[in-house]
PDB file of N, CA and C in Angstrom:
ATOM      1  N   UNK A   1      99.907  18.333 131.431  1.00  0.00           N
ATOM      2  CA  UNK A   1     100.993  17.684 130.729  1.00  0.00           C
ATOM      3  C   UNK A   1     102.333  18.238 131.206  1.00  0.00           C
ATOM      4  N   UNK A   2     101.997  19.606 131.340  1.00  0.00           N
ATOM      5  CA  UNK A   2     103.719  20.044 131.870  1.00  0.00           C
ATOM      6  C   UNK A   2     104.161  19.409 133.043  1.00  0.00           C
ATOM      7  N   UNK A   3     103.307  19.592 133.875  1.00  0.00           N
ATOM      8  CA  UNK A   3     103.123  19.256 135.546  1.00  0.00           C
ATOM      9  C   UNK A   3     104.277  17.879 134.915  1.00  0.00           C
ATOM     10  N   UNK A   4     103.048  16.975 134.980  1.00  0.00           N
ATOM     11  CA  UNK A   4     103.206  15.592 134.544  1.00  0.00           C
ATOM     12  C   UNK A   4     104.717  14.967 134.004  1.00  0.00           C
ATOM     13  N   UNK A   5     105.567  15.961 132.982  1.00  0.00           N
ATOM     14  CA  UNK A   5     106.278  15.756 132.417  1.00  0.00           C
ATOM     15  C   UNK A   5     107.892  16.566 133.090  1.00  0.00           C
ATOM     16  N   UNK A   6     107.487  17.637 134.275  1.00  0.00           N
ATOM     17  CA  UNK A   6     108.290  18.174 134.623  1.00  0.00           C
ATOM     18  C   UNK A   6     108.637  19.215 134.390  1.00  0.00           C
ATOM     19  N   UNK A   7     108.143  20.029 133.379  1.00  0.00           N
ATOM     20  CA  UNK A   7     108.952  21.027 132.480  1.00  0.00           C
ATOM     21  C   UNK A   7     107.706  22.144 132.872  1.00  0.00           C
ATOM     22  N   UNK A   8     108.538  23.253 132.822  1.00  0.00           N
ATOM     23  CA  UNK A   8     107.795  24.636 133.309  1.00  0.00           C
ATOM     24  C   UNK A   8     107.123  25.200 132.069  1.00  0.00           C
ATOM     25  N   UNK A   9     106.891  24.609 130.592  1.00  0.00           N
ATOM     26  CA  UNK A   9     107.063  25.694 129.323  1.00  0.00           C
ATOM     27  C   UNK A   9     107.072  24.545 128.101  1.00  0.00           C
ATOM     28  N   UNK A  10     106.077  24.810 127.332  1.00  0.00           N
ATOM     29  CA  UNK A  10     106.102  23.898 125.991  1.00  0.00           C
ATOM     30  C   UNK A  10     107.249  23.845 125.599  1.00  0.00           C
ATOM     31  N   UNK A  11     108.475  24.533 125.743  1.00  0.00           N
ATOM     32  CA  UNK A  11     109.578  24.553 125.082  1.00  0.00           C
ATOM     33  C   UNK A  11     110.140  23.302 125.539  1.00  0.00           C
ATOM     34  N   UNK A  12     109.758  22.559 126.664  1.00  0.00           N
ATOM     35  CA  UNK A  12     110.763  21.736 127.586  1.00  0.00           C
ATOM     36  C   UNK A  12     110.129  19.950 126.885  1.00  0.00           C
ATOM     37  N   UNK A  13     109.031  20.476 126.179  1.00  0.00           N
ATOM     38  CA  UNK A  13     108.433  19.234 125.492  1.00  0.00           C
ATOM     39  C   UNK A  13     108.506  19.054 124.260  1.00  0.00           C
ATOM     40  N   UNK A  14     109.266  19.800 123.740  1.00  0.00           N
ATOM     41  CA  UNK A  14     109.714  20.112 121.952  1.00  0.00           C
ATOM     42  C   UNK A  14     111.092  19.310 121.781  1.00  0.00           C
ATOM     43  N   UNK A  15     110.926  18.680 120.627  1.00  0.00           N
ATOM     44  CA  UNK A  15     112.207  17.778 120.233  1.00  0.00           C
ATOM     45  C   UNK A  15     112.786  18.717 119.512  1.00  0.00           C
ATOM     46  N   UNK A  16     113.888  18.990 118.735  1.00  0.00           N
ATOM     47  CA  UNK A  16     114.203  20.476 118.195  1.00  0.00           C
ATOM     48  C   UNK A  16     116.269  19.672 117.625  1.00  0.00           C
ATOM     49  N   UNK A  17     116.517  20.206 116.742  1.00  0.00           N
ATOM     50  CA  UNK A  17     117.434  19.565 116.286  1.00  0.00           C
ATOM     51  C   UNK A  17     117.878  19.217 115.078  1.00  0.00           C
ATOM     52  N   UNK A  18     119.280  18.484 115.079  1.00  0.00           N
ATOM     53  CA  UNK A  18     119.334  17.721 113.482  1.00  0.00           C
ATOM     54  C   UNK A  18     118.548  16.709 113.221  1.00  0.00           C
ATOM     55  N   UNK A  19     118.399  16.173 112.216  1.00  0.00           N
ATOM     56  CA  UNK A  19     117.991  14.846 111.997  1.00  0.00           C
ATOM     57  C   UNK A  19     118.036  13.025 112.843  1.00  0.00           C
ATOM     58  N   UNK A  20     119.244  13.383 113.445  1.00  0.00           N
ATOM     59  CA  UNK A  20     119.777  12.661 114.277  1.00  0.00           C
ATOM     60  C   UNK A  20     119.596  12.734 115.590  1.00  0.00           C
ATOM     61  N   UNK A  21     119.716  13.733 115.900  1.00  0.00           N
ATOM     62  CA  UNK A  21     118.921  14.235 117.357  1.00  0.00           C
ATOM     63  C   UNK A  21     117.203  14.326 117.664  1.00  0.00           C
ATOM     64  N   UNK A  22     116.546  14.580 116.347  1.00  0.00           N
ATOM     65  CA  UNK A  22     115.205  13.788 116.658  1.00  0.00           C
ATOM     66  C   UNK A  22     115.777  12.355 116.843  1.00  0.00           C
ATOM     67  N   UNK A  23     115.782  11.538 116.043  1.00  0.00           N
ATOM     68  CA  UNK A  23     115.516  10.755 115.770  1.00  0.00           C
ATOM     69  C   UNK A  23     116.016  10.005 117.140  1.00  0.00           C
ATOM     70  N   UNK A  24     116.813  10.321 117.440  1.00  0.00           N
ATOM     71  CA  UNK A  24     117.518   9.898 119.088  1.00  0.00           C
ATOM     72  C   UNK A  24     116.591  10.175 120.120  1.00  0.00           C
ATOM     73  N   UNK A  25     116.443  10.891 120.308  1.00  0.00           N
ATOM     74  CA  UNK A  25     114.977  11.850 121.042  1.00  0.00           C
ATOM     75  C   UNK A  25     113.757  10.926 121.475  1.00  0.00           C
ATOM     76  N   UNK A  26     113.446  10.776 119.906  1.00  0.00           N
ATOM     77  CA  UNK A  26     111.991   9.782 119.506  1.00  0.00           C
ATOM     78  C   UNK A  26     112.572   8.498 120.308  1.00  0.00           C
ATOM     79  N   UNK A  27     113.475   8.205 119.860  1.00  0.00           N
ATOM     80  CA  UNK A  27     114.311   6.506 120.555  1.00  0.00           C
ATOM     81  C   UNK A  27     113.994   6.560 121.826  1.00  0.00           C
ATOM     82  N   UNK A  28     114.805   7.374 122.916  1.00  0.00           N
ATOM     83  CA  UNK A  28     114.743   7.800 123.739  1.00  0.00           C
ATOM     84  C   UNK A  28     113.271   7.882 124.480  1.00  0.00           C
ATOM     85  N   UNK A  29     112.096   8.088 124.126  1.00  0.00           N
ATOM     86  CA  UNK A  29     111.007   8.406 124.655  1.00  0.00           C
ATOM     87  C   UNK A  29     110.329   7.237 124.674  1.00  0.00           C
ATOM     88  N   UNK A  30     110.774   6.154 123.254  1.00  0.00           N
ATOM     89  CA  UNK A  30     110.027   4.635 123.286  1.00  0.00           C
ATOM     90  C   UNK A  30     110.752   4.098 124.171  1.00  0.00           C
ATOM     91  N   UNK A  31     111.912   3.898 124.176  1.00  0.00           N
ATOM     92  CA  UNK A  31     112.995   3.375 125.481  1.00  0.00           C
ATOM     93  C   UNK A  31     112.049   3.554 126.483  1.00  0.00           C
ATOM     94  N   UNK A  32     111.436   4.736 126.990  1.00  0.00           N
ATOM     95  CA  UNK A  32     111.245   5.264 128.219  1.00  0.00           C
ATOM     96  C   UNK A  32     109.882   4.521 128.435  1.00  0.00           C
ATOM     97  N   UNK A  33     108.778   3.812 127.641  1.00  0.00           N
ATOM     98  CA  UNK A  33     107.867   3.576 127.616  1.00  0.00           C
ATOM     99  C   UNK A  33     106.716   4.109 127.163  1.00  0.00           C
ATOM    100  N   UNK A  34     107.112   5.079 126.147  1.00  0.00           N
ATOM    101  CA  UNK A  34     106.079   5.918 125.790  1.00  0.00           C
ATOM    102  C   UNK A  34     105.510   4.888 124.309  1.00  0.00           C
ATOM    103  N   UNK A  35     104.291   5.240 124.183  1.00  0.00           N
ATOM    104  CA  UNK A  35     103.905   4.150 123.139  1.00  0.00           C
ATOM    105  C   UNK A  35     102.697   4.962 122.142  1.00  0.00           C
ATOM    106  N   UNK A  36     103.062   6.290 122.198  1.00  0.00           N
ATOM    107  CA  UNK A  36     102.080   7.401 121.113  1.00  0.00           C
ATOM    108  C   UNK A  36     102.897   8.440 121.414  1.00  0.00           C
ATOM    109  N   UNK A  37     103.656   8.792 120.058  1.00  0.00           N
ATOM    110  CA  UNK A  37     103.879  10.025 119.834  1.00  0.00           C
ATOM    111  C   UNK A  37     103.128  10.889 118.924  1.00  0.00           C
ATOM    112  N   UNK A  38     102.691  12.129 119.249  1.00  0.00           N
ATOM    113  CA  UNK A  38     102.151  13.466 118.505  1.00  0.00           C
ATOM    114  C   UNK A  38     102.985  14.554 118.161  1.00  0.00           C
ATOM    115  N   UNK A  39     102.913  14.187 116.715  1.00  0.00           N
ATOM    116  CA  UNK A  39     104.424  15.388 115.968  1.00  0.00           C
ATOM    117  C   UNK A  39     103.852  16.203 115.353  1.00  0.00           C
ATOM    118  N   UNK A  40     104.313  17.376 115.997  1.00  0.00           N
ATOM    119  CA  UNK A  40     103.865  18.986 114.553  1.00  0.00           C
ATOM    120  C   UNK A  40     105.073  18.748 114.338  1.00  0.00           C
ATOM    121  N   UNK A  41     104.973  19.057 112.742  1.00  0.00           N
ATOM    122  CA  UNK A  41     105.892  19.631 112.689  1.00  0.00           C
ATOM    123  C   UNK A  41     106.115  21.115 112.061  1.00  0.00           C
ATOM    124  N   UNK A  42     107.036  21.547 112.523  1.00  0.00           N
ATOM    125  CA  UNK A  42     107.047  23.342 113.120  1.00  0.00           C
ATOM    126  C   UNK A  42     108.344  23.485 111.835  1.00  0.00           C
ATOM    127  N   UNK A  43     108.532  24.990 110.871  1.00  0.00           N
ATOM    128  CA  UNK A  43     109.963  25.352 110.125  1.00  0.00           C
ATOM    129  C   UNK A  43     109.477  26.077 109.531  1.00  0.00           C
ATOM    130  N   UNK A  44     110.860  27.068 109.071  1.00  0.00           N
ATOM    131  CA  UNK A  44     110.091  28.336 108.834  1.00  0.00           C
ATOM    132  C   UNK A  44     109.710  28.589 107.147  1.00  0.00           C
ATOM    133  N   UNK A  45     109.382  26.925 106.812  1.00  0.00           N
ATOM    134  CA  UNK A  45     108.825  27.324 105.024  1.00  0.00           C
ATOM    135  C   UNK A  45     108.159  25.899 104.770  1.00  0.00           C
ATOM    136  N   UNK A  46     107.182  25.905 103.671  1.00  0.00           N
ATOM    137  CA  UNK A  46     107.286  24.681 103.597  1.00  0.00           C
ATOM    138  C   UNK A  46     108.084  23.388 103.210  1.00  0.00           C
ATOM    139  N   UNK A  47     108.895  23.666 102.762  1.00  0.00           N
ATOM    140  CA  UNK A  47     110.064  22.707 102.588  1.00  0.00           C
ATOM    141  C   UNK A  47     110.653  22.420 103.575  1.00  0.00           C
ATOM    142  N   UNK A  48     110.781  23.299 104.614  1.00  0.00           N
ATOM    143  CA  UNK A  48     111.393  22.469 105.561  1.00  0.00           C
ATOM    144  C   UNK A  48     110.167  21.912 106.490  1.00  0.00           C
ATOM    145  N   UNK A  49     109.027  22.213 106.571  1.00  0.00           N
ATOM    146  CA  UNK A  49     107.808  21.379 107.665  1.00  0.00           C
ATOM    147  C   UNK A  49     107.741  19.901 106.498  1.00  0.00           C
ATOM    148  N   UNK A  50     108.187  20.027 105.424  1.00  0.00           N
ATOM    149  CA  UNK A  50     108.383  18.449 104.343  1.00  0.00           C
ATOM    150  C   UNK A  50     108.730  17.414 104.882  1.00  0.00           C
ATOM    151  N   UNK A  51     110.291  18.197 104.922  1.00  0.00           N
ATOM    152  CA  UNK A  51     111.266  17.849 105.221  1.00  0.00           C
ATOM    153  C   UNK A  51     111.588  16.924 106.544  1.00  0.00           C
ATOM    154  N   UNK A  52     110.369  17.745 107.255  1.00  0.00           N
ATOM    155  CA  UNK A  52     110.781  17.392 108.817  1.00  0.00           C
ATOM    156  C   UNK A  52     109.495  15.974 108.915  1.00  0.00           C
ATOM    157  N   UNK A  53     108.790  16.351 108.312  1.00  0.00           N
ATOM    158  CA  UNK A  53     107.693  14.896 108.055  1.00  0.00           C
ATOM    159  C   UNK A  53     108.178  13.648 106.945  1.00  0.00           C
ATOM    160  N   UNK A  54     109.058  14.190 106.556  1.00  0.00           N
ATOM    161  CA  UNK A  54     109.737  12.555 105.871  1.00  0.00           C
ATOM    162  C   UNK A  54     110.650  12.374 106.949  1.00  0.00           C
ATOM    163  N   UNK A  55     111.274  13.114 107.769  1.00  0.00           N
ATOM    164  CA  UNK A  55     112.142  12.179 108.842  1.00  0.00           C
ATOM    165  C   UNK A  55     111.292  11.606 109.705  1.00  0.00           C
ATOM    166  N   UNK A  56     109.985  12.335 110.115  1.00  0.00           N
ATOM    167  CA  UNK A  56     109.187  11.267 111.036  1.00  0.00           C
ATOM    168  C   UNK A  56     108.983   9.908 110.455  1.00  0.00           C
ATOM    169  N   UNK A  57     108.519   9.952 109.503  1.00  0.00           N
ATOM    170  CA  UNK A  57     108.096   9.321 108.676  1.00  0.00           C
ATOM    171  C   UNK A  57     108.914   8.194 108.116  1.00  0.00           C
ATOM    172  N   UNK A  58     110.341   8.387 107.980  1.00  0.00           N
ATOM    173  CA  UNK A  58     111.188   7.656 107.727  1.00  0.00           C
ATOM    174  C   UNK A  58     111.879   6.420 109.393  1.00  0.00           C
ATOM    175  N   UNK A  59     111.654   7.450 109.927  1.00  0.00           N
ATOM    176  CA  UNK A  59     112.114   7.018 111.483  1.00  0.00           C
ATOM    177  C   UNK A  59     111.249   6.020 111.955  1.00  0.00           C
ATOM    178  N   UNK A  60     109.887   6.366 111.643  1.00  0.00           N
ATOM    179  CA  UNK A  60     108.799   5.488 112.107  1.00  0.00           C
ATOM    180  C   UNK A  60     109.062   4.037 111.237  1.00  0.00           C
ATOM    181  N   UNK A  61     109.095   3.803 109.749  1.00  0.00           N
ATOM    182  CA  UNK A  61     109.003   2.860 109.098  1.00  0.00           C
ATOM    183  C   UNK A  61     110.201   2.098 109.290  1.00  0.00           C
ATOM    184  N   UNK A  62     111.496   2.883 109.728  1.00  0.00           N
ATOM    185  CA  UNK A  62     112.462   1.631 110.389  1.00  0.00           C
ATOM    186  C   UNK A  62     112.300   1.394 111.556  1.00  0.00           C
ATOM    187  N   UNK A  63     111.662   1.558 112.294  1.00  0.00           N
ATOM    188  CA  UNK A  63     111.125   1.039 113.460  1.00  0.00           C
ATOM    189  C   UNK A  63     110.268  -0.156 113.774  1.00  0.00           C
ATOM    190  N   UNK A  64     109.231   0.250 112.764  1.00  0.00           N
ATOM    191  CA  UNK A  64     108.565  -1.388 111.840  1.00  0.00           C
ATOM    192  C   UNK A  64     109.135  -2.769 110.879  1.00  0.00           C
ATOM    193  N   UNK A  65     110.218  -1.971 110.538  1.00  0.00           N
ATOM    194  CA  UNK A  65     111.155  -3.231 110.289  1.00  0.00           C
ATOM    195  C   UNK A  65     111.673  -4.057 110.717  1.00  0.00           C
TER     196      UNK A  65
END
């Protein structure tokens, strides 16, 4: 996958950011032709790994609209 994707280091395949910058990110990768994304989501409590799954989550369902 790294090979593949270019990047020397899982770090180079991590979306990482505000709310807006995922969500740009995610845009960005369907733009590109990607048609399955796989999200951990990663923070350092549970409120914020919540947090970060209602923005997937939210991002995805206006996308279906």
């Amino acid at each position: 996958m790294l090979e593949r994707e270019g990047v020397s280091s899982v770090d180079g395949l991590a979306i990482v950011g505000s709310e807006a910058n995922v969500v740009e990110k995610i845009d960005e990768l369907e733009a590109s032709g990607a048609t399955q994304l796989w999200a951990l989501a990663l923070g350092g409590n549970l409120d914020e790994i919540a947090h970060t799954r209602q923005v997937l989550v939210t991002a995805q369902a206006a996308r279906q609209a």
